[in-house]
Every structure is written in structure tokens, then in C-alpha cells.
C-alpha atoms as a PDB file:
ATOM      1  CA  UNK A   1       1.629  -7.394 -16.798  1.00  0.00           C
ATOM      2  CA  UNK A   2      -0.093  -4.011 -17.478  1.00  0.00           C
ATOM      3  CA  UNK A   3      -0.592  -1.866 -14.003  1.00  0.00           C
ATOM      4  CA  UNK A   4      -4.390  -0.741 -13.644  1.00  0.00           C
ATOM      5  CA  UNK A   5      -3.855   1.135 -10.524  1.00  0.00           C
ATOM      6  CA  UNK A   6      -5.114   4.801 -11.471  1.00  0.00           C
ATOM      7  CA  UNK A   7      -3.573   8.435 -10.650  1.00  0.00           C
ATOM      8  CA  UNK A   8      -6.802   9.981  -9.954  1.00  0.00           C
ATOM      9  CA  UNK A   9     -10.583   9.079  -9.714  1.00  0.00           C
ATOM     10  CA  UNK A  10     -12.846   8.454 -12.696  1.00  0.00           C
ATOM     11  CA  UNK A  11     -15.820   9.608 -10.317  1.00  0.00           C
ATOM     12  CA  UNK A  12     -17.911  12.321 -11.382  1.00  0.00           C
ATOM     13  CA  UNK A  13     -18.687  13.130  -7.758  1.00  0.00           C
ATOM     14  CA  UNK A  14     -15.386  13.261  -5.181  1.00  0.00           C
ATOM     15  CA  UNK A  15     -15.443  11.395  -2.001  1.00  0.00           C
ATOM     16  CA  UNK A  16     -13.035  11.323   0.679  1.00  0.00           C
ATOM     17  CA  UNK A  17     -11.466   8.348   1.310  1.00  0.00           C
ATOM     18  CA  UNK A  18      -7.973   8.732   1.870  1.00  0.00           C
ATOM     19  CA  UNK A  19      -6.535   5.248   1.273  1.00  0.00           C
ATOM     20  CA  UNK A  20      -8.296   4.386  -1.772  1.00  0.00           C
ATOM     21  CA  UNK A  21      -6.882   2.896  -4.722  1.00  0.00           C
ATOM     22  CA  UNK A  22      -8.539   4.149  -7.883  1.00  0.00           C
ATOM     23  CA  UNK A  23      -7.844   1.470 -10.804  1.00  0.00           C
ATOM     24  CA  UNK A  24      -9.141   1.431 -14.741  1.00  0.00           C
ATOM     25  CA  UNK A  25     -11.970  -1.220 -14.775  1.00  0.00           C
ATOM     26  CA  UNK A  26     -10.454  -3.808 -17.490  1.00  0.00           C
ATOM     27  CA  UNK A  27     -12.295  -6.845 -15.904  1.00  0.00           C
ATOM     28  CA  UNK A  28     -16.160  -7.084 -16.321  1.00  0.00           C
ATOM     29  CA  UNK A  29     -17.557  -9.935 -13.097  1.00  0.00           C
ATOM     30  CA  UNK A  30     -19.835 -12.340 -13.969  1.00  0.00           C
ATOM     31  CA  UNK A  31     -22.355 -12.688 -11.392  1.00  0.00           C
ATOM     32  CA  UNK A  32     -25.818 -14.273 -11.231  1.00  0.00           C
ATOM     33  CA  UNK A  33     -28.845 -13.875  -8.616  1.00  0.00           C
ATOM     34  CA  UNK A  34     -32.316 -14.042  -8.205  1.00  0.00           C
ATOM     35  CA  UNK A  35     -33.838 -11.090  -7.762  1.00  0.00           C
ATOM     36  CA  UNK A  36     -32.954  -7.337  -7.196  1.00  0.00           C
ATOM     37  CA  UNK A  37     -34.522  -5.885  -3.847  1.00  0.00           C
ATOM     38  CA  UNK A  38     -36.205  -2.502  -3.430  1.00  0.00           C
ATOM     39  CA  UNK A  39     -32.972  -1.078  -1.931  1.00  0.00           C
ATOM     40  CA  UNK A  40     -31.172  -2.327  -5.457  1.00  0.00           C
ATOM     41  CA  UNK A  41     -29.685  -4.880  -3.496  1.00  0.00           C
ATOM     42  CA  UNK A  42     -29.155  -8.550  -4.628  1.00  0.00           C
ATOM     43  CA  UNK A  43     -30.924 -11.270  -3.460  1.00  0.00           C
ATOM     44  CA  UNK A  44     -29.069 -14.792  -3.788  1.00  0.00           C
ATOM     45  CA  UNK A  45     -26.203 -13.615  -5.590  1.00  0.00           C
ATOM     46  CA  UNK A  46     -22.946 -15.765  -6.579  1.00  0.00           C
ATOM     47  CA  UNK A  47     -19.822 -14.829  -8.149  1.00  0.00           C
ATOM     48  CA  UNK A  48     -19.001 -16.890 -11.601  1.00  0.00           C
ATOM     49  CA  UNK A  49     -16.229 -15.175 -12.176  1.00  0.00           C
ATOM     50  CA  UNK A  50     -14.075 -12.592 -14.192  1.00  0.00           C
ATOM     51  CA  UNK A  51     -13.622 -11.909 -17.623  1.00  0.00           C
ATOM     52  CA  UNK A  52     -11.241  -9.237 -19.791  1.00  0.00           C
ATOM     53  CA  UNK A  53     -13.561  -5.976 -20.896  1.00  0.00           C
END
């Protein structure tokens, strides 16, 4: 099994948060919902599940 905990941040921005764990994103989520609010939140979302990018 391949590790995909990172050394450093991929963020463009830094934030503090000093117990993060930065990883490399090699799973995409599947995830379905209604409707996006104005606040870009979902609205009646569900996880389907993950996949390999």
C-alpha cells in the first residue's frame, strides 16, 4: 500500500492548523444532491462512494 500522507501543503494560501495532515488527493468521492444553496452549500447530499483518480 502506497502512503498518501503529504510533507507539506498543496495550498496556495497557508493556514494554521497545527495538527493537520496534508495527503495527495488519489481518490475522487462520488456524491449526489439536489441542489447547491446560495452559500455553495449542498442541499440533500449523500455519499455513493469512492473511486481511484
Amino acid at each position: 500500500m502506497v502512503s498518501v500522507v503529504s510533507p507539506k501543503s498543496k495550498l496556495t494560501k497557508p493556514i494554521k492548523k497545527p495538527r493537520a495532515a496534508w495527503v495527495e488527493p488519489t481518490f475522487v468521492a462520488d456524491i449526489e444532491y439536489r441542489d447547491i444553496t446560495s452559500q455553495g452549500i449542498l442541499r440533500a447530499s449523500s455519499f455513493k462512494g469512492l473511486a481511484r483518480k
